[in-house]
Protein backbone atom coordinates (compact mmCIF):
# COMPACT_ATOMS: atom_id res chain seq x y z
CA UNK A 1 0.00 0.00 0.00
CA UNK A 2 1.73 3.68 -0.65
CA UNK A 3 0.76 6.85 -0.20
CA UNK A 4 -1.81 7.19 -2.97
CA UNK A 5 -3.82 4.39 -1.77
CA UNK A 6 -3.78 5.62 1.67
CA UNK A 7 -5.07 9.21 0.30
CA UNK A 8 -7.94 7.08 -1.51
CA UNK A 9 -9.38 5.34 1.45
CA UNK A 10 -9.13 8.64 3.48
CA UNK A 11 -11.46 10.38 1.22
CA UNK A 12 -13.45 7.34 0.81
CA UNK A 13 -13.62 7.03 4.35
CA UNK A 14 -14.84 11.03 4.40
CA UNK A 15 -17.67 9.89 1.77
CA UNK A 16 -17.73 6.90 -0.35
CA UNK A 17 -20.06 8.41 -2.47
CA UNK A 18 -17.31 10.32 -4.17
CA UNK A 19 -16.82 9.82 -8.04
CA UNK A 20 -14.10 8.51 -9.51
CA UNK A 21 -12.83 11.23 -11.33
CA UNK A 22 -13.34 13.52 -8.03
CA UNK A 23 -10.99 11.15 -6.35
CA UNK A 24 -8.66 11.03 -9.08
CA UNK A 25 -8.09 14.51 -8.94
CA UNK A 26 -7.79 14.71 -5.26
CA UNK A 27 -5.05 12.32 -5.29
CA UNK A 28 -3.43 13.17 -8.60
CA UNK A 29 -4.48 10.25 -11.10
CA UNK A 30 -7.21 9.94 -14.19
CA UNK A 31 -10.88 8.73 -12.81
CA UNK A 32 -9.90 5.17 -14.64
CA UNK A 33 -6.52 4.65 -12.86
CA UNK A 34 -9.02 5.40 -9.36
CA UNK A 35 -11.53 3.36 -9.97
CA UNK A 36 -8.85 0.71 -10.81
CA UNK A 37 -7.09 1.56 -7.33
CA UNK A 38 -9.94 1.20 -5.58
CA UNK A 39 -10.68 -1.88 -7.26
CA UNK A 40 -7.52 -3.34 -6.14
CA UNK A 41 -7.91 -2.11 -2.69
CA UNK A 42 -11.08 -4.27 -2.85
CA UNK A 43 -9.95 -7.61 -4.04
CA UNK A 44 -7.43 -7.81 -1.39
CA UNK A 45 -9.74 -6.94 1.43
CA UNK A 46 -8.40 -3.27 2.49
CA UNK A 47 -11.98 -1.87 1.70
CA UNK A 48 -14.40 -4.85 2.83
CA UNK A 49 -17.56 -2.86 1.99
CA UNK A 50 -18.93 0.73 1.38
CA UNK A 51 -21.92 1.72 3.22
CA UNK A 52 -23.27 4.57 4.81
CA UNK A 53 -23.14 6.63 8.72
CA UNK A 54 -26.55 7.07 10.02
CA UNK A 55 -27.77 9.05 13.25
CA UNK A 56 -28.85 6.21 15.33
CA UNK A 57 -31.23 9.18 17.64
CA UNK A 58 -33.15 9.51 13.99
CA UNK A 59 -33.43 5.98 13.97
CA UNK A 60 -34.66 5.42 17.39
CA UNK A 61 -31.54 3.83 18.87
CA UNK A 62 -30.68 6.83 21.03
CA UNK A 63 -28.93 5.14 24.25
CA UNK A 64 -25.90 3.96 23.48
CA UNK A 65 -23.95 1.08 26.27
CA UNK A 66 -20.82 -0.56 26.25
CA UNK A 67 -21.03 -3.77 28.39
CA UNK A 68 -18.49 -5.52 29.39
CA UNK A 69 -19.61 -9.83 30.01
CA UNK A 70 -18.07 -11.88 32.11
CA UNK A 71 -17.88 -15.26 31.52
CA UNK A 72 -17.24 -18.55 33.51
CA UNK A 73 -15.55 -20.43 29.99
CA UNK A 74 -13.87 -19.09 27.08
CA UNK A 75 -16.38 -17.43 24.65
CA UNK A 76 -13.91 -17.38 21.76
CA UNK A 77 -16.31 -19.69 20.15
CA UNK A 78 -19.71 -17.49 20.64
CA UNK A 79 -19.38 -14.96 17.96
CA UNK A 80 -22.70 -16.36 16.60
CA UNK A 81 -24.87 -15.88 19.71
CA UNK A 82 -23.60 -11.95 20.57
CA UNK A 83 -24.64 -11.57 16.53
CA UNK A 84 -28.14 -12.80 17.08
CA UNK A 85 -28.90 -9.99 19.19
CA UNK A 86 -29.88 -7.42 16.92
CA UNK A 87 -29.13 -4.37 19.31
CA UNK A 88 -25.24 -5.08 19.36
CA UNK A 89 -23.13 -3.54 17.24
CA UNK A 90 -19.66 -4.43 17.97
CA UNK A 91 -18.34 -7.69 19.87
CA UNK A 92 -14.88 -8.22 21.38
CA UNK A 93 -13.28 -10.66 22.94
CA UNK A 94 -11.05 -8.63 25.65
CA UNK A 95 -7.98 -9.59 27.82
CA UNK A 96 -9.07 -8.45 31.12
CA UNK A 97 -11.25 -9.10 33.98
CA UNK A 98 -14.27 -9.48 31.43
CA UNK A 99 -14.21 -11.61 28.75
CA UNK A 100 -16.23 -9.89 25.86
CA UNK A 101 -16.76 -5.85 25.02
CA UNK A 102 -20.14 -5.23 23.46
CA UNK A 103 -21.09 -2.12 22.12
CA UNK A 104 -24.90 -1.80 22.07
CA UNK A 105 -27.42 0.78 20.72
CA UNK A 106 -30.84 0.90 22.35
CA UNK A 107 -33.75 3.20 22.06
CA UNK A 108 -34.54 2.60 26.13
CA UNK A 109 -33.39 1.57 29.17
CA UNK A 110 -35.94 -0.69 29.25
CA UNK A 111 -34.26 -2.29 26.37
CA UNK A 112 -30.85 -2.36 27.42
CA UNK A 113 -31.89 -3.99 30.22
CA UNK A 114 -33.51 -6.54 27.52
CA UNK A 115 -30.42 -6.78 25.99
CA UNK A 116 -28.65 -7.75 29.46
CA UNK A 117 -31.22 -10.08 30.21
CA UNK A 118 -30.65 -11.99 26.48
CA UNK A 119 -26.98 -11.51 26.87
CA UNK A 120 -27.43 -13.83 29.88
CA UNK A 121 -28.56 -16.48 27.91
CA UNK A 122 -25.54 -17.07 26.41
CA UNK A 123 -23.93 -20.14 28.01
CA UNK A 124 -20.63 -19.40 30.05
CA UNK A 125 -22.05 -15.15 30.87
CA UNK A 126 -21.99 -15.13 34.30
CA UNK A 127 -22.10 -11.47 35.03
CA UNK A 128 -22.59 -8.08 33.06
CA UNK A 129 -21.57 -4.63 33.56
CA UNK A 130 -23.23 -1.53 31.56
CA UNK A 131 -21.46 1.74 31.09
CA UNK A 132 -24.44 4.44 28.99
CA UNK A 133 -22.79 6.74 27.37
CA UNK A 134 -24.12 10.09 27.78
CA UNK A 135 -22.52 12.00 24.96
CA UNK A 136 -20.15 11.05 22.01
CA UNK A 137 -17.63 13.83 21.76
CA UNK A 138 -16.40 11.95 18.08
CA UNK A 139 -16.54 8.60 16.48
CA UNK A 140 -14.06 8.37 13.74
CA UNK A 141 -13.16 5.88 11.10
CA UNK A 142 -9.68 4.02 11.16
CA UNK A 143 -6.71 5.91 9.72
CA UNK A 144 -4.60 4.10 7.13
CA UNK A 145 -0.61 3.67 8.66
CA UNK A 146 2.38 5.99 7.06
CA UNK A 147 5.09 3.74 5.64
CA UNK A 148 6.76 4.43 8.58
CA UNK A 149 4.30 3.36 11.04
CA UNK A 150 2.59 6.65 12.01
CA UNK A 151 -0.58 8.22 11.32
CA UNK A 152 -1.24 10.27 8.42
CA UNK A 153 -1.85 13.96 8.56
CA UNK A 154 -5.30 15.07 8.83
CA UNK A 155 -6.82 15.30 5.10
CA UNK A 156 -7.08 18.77 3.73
C-alpha cells in the first residue's frame, strides 16, 4: 500500500459516495486509474464494503452502552450468539477481567436492560456490567498507517 492508496481510502472514508474522477483529482491520477485503485484495494480486502453513517437518535436507537460480560468459559467460540442480538453492534473478545466488550445501541433503558437479560442467555455469561454513554464527543473511522508506522496527517 503507498501513499496514494492511503489518500484514496481517506477520502473514501470522508464519503464513499465520491466519483471517480473527483478522487482522481484529489489524489493526482485519471478517474480510470481510481476506480482501478480502488478496485484493487477491494480484491485484497483493504476496503471490505462501502456503506453509509446514520444518526442512530433519527433511527430510534438513542442510548448507546458498552457492556463488558463476564464469563465462567472461554467465549472465543460465541461470535454467533452476541450476533443474534440485533441491538449489538460491535463484539470483542477482551484480555481483562471481562471476557467480551459489546457495544450496544438501544432506544430505552428498558431495552438495554432486555439486551442484558438476552446476553445472559448465552452459556458461560456469568455477570454483566453496563457503562451508557451520555454523549459522544467523536466517532471516527480508522486511519490508514504511514510507511513508517505513524498516522497520516489530517486530510485537507
Amino acid at each position: 500500500m503507498d501513499d496514494v492508496d492511503r489518500k484514496l481510502i481517506v477520502a473514501l472514508q470522508r464519503d464513499a459516495t465520491t466519483a471517480y474522477a473527483a478522487l482522481g483529482r484529489e489524489v493526482g491520477l485519471s478517474a480510470g486509474a481510481a476506480h482501478e485503485r480502488v478496485r484493487k484495494l477491494r480484491e485484497r480486502g483493504v476496503i471490505r464494503r462501502t456503506t453509509i453513517e446514520v444518526d442512530p437518535t433519527a433511527l430510534g436507537r438513542g442510548v448507546l452502552a458498552f457492556v463488558m460480560v463476564e464469563s465462567s468459559a472461554w467465549m472465543g467460540d460465541s461470535a454467533d450468539a452476541f450476533a443474534a442480538i440485533p441491538e449489538i453492534q460491535e463484539a470483542h473478545v477482551i484480555a481483562g477481567s471481562a471476557s467480551v466488550l459489546v457495544k450496544v445501541r438501544a432506544a430505552t433503558t428498558e431495552q438495554l436492560q432486555d439486551v442484558l437479560r438476552r446476553l445472559y442467555s448465552i452459556e458461560g455469561v456469568s455477570g454483566t456490567q453496563a457503562t451508557v454513554a451520555l454523549e459522544t464527543f467523536f466517532e471516527r473511522p480508522v486511519p490508514p498507517l504511514s510507511p513508517g508506522g505513524g498516522t497520516p496527517a489530517a486530510p485537507r
